[in-house]
N, C-alpha and C. Protein backbone atom coordinates (compact mmCIF):
# COMPACT_ATOMS: atom_id res chain seq x y z
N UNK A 1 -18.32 -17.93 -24.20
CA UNK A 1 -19.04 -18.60 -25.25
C UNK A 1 -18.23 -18.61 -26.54
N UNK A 2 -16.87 -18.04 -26.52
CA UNK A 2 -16.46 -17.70 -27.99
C UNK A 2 -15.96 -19.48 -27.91
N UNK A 3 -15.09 -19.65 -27.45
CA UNK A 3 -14.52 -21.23 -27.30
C UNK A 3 -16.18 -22.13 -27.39
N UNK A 4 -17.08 -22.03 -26.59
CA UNK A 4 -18.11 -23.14 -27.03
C UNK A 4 -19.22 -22.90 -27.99
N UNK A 5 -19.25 -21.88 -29.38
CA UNK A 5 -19.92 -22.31 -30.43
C UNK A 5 -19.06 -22.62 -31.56
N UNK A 6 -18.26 -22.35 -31.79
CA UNK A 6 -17.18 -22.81 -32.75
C UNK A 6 -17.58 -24.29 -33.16
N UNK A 7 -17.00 -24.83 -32.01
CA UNK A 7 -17.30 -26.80 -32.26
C UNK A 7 -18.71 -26.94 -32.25
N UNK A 8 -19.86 -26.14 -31.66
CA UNK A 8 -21.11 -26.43 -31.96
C UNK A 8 -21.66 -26.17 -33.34
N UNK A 9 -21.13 -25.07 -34.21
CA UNK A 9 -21.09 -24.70 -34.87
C UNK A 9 -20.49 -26.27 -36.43
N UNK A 10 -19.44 -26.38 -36.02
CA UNK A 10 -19.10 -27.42 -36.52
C UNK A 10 -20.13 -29.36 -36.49
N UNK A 11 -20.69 -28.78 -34.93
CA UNK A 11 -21.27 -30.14 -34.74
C UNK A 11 -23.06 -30.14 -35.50
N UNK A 12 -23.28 -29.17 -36.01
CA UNK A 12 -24.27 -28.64 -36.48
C UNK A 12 -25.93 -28.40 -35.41
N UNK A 13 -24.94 -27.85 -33.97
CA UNK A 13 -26.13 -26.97 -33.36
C UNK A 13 -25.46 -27.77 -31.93
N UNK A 14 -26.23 -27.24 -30.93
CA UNK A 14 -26.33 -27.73 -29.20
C UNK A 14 -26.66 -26.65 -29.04
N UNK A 15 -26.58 -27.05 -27.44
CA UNK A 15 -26.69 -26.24 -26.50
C UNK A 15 -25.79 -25.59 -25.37
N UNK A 16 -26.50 -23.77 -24.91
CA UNK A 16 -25.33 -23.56 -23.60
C UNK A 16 -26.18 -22.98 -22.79
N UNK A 17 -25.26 -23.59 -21.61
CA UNK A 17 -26.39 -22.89 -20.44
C UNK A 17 -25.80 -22.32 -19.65
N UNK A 18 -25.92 -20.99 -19.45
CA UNK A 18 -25.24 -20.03 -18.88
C UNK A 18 -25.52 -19.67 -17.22
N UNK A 19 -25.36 -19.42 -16.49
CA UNK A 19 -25.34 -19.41 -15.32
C UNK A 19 -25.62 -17.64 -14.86
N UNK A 20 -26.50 -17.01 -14.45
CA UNK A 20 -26.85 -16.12 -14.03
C UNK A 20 -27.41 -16.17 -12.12
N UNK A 21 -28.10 -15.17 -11.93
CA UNK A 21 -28.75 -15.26 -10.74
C UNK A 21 -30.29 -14.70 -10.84
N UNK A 22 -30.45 -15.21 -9.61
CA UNK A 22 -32.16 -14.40 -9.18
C UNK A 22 -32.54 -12.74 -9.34
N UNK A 23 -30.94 -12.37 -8.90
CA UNK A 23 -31.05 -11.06 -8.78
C UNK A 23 -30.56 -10.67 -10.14
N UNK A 24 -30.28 -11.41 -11.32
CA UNK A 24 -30.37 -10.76 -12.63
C UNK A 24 -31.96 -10.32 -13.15
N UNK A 25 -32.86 -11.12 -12.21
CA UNK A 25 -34.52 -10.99 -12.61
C UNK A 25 -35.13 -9.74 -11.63
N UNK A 26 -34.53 -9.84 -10.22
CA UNK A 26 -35.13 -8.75 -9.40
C UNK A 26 -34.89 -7.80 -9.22
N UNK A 27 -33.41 -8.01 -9.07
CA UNK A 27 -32.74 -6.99 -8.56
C UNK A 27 -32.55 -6.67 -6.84
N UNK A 28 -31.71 -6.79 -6.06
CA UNK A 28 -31.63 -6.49 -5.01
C UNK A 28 -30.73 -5.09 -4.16
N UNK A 29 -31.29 -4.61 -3.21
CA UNK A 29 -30.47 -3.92 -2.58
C UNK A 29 -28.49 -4.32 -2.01
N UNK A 30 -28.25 -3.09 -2.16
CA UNK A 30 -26.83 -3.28 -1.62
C UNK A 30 -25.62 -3.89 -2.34
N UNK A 31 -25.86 -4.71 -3.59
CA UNK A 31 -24.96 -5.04 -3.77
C UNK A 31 -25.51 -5.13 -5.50
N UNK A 32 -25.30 -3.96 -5.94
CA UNK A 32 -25.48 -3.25 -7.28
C UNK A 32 -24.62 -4.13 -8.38
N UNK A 33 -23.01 -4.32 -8.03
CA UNK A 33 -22.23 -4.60 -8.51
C UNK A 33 -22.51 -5.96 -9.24
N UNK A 34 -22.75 -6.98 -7.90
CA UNK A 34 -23.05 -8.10 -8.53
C UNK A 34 -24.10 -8.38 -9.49
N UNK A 35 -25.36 -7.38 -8.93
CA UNK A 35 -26.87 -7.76 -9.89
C UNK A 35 -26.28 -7.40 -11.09
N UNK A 36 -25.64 -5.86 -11.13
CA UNK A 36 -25.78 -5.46 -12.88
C UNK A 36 -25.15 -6.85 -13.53
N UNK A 37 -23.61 -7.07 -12.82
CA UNK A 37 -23.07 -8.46 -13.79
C UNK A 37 -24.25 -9.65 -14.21
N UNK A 38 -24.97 -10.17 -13.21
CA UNK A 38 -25.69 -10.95 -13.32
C UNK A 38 -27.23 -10.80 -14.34
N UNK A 39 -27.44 -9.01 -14.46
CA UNK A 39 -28.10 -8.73 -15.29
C UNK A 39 -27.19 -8.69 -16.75
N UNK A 40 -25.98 -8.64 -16.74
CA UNK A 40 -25.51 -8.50 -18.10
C UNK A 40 -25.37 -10.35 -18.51
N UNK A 41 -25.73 -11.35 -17.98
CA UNK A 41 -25.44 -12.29 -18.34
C UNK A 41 -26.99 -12.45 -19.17
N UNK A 42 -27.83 -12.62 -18.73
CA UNK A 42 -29.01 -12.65 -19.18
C UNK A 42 -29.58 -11.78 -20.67
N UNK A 43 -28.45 -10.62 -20.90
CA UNK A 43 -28.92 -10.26 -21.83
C UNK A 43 -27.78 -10.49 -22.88
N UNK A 44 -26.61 -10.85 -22.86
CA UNK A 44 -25.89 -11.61 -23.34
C UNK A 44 -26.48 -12.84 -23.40
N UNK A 45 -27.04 -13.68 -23.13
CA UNK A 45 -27.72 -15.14 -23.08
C UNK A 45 -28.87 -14.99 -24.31
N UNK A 46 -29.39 -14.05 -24.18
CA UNK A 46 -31.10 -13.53 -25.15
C UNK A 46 -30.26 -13.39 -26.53
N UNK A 47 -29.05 -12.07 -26.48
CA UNK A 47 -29.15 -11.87 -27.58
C UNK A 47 -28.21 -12.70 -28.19
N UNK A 48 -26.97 -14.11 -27.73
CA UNK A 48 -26.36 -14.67 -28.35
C UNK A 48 -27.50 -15.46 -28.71
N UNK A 49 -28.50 -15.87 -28.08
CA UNK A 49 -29.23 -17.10 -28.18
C UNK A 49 -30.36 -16.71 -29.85
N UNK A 50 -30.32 -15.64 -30.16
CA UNK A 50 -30.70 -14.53 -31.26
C UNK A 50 -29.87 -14.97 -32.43
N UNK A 51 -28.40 -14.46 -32.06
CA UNK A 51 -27.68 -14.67 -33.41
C UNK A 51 -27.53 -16.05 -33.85
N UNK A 52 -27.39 -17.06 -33.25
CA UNK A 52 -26.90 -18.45 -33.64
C UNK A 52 -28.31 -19.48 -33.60
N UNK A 53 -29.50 -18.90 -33.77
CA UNK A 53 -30.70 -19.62 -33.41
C UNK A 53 -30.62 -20.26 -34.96
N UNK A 54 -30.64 -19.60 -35.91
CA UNK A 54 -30.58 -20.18 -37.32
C UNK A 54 -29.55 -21.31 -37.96
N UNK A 55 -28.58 -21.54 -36.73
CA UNK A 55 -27.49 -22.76 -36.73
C UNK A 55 -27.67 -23.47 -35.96
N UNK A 56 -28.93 -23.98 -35.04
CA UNK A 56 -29.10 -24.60 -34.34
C UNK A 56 -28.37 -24.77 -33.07
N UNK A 57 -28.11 -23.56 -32.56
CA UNK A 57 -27.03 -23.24 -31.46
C UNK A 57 -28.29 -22.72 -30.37
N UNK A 58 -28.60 -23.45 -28.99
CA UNK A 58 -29.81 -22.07 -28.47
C UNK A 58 -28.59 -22.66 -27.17
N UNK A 59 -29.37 -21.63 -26.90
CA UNK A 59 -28.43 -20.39 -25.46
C UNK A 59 -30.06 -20.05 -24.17
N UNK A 60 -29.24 -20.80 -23.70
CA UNK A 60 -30.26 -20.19 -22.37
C UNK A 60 -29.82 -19.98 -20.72
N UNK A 61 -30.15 -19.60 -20.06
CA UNK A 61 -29.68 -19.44 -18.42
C UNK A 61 -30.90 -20.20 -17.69
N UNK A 62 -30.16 -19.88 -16.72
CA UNK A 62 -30.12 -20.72 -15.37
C UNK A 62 -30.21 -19.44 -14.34
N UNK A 63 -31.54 -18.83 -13.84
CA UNK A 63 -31.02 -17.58 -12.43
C UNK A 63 -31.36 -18.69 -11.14
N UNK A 64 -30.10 -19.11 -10.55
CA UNK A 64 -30.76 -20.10 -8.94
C UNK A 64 -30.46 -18.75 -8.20
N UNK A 65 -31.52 -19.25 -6.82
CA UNK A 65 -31.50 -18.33 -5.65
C UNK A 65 -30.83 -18.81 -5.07
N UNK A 66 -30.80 -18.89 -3.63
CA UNK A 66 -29.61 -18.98 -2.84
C UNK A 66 -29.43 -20.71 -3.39
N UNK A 67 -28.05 -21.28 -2.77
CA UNK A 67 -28.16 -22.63 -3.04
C UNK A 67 -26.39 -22.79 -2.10
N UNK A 68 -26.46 -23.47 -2.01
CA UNK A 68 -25.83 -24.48 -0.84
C UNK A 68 -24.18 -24.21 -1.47
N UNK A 69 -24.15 -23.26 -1.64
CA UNK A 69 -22.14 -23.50 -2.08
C UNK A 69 -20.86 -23.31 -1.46
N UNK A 70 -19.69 -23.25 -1.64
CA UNK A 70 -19.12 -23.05 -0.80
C UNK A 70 -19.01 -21.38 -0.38
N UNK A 71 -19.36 -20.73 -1.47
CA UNK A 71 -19.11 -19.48 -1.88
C UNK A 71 -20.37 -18.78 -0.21
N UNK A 72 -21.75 -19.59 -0.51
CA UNK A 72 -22.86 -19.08 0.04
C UNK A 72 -22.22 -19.54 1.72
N UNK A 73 -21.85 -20.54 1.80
CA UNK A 73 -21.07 -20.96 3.09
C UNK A 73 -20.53 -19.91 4.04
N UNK A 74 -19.50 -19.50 3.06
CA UNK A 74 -18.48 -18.29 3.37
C UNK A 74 -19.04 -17.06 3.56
N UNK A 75 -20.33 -16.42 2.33
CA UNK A 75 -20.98 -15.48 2.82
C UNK A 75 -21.95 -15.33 3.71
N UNK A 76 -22.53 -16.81 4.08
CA UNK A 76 -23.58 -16.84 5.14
C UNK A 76 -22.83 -17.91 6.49
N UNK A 77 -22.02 -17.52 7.09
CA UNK A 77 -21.34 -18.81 7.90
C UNK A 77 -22.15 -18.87 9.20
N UNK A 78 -23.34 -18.17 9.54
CA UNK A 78 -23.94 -18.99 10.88
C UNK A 78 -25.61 -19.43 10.01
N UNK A 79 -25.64 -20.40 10.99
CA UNK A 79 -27.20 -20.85 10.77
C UNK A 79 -28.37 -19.82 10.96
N UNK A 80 -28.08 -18.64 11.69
CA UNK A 80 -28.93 -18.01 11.68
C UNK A 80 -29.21 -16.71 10.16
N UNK A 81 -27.81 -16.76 9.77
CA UNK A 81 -27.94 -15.83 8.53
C UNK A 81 -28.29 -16.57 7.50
N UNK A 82 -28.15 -17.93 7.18
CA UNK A 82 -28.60 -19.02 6.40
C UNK A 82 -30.13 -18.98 6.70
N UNK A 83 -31.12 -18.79 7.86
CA UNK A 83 -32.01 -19.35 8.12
C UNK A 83 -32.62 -17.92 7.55
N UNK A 84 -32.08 -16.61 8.00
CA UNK A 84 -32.76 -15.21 7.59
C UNK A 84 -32.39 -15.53 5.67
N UNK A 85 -31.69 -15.65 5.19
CA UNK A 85 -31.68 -15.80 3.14
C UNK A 85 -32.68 -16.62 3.20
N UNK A 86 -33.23 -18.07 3.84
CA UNK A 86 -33.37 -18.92 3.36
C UNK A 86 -35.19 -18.45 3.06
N UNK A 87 -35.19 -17.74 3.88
CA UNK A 87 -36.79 -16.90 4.57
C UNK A 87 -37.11 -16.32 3.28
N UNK A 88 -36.25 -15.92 2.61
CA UNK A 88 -36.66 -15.02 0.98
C UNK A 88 -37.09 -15.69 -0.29
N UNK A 89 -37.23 -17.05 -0.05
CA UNK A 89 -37.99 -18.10 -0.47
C UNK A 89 -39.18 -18.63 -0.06
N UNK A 90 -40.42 -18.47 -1.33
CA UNK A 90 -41.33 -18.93 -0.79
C UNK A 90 -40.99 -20.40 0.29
N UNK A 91 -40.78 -20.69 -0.34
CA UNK A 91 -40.03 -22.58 -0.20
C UNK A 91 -39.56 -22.52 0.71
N UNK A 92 -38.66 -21.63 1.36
CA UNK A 92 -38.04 -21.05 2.88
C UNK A 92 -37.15 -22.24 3.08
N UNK A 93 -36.08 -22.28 1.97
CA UNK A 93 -35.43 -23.42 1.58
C UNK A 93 -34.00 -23.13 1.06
N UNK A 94 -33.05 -23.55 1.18
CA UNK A 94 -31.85 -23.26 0.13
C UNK A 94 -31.66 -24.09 -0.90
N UNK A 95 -31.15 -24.26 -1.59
CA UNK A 95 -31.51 -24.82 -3.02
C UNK A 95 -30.14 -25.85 -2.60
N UNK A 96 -29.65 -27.38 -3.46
CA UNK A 96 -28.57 -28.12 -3.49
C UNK A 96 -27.77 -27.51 -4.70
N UNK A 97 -26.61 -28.03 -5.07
CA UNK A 97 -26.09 -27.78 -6.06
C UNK A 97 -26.65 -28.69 -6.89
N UNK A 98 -27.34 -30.12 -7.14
CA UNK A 98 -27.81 -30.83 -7.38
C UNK A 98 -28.92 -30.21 -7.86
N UNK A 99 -29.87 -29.68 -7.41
CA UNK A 99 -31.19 -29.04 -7.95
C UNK A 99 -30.68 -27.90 -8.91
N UNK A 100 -29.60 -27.21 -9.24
CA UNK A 100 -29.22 -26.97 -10.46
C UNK A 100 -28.76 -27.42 -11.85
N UNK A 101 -27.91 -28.25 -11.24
CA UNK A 101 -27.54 -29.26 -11.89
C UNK A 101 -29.14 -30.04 -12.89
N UNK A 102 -29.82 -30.32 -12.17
CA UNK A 102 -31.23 -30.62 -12.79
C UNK A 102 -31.76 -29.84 -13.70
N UNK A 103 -31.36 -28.43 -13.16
CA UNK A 103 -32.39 -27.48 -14.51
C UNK A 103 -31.35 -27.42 -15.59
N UNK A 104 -29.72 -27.45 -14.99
CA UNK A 104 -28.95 -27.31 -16.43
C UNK A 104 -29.52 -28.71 -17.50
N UNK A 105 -29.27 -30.16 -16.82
CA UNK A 105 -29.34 -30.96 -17.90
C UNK A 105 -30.67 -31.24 -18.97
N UNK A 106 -31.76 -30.40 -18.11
CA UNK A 106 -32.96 -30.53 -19.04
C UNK A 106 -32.64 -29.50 -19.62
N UNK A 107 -31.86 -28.20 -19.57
CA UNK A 107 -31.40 -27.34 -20.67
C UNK A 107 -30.76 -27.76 -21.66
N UNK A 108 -30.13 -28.62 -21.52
CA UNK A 108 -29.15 -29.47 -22.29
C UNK A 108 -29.26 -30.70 -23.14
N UNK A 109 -31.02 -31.28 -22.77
CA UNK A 109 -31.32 -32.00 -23.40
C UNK A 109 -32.13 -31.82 -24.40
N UNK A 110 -32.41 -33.05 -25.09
CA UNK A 110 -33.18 -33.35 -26.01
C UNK A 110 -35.01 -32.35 -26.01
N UNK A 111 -35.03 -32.98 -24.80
CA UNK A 111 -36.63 -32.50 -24.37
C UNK A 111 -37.06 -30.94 -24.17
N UNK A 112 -35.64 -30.17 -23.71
CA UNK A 112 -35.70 -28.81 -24.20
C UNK A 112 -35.23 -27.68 -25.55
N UNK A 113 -35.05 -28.84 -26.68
CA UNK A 113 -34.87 -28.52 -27.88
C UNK A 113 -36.00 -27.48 -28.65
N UNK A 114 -36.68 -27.14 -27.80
CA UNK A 114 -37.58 -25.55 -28.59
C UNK A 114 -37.63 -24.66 -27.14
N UNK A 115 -36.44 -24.55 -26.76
CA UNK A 115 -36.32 -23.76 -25.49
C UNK A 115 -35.24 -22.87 -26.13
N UNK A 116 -35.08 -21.81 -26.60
CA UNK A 116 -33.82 -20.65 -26.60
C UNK A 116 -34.11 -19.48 -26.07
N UNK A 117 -33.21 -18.69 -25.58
CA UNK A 117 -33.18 -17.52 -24.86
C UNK A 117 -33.90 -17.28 -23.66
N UNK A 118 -34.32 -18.48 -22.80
CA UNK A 118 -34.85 -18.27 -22.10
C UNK A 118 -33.88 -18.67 -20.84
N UNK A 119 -34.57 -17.74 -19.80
CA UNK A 119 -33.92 -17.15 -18.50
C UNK A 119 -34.74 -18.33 -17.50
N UNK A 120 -34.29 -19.95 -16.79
CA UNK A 120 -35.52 -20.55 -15.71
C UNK A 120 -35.21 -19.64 -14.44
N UNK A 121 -35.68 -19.27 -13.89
CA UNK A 121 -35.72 -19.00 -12.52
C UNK A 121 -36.10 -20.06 -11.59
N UNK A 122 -34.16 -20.64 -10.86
CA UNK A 122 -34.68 -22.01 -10.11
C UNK A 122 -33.78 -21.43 -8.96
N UNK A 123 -35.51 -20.63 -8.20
CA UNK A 123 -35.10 -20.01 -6.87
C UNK A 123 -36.04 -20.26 -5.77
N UNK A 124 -36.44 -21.31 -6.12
CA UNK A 124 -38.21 -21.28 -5.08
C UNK A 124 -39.44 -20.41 -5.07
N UNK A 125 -38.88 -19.58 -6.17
CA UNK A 125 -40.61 -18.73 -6.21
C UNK A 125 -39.68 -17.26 -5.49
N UNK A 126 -38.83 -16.85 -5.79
CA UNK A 126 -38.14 -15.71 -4.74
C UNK A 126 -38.09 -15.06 -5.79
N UNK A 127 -38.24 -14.92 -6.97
CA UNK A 127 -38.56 -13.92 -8.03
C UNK A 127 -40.37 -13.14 -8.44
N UNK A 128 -40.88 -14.16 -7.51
CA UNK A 128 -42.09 -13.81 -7.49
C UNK A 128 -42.64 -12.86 -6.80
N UNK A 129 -41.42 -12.47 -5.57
CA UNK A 129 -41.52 -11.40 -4.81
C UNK A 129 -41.13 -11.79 -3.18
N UNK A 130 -40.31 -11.48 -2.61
CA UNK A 130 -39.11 -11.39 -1.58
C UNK A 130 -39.44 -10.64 -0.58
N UNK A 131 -39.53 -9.29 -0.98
CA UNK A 131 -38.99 -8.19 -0.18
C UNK A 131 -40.10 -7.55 0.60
């Protein structure tokens, strides 16, 4: 974020939308490493979205649950381990990269201009309870 408020700063306000996960909201077993990072994005997101709120700068995230990447590909490569993640969704669904893409640009727009520091959870309802 140091490179993108500068010019916002200059442009007199926007927006950033930061990219977190599900498991920055839940927290999951086994893989500690990744949640804490994903929990440190979220609170980096709150409290930049804090300091620069008075310059018209807001800051918000994005936690998606699973979603279709190449990354999730590689960590889930049969249909059956895809079909067991996909189960941890109410929705019992994997998300597109496209259906993120959706929550970033309404972050980014006009229409979410009294939205700062806030965390969407666009996971199918898998923050609502999973386990």
């Amino acid at each position: 974020m140091k490179h993108e408020i500068p010019p916002l700063l200059e442009a007199g306000g926007g927006s950033i939308v930061n990219v977190s996960s599900v498991g920055g909201i839940i927290g999951m077993p086994n893989i500690s490493e990744y949640i804490a990072s994903k929990w440190g994005v979220i609170g980096l997101t709150k409290s930049v979205a804090l300091e620069y709120a008075s310059s018209n700068v807001r800051v918000n995230a994005i936690a998606p649950g699973s979603t279709k990447t190449e990354m999730y590909d590689t960590w889930l490569p049969t249909a059956e381990a895809q079909a067991e993640v996909a189960a941890y969704s109410p929705m019992n669904q994997i998300a597109l990269p496209d259906d993120m893409a959706r929550v970033a640009l309404f972050l980014l727009s006009e229409e979410s201009r009294w939205t700062n520091g806030t965390v969407i959870a666009a996971d199918g309802g898998q923050h609502v309870g999973c386990f």
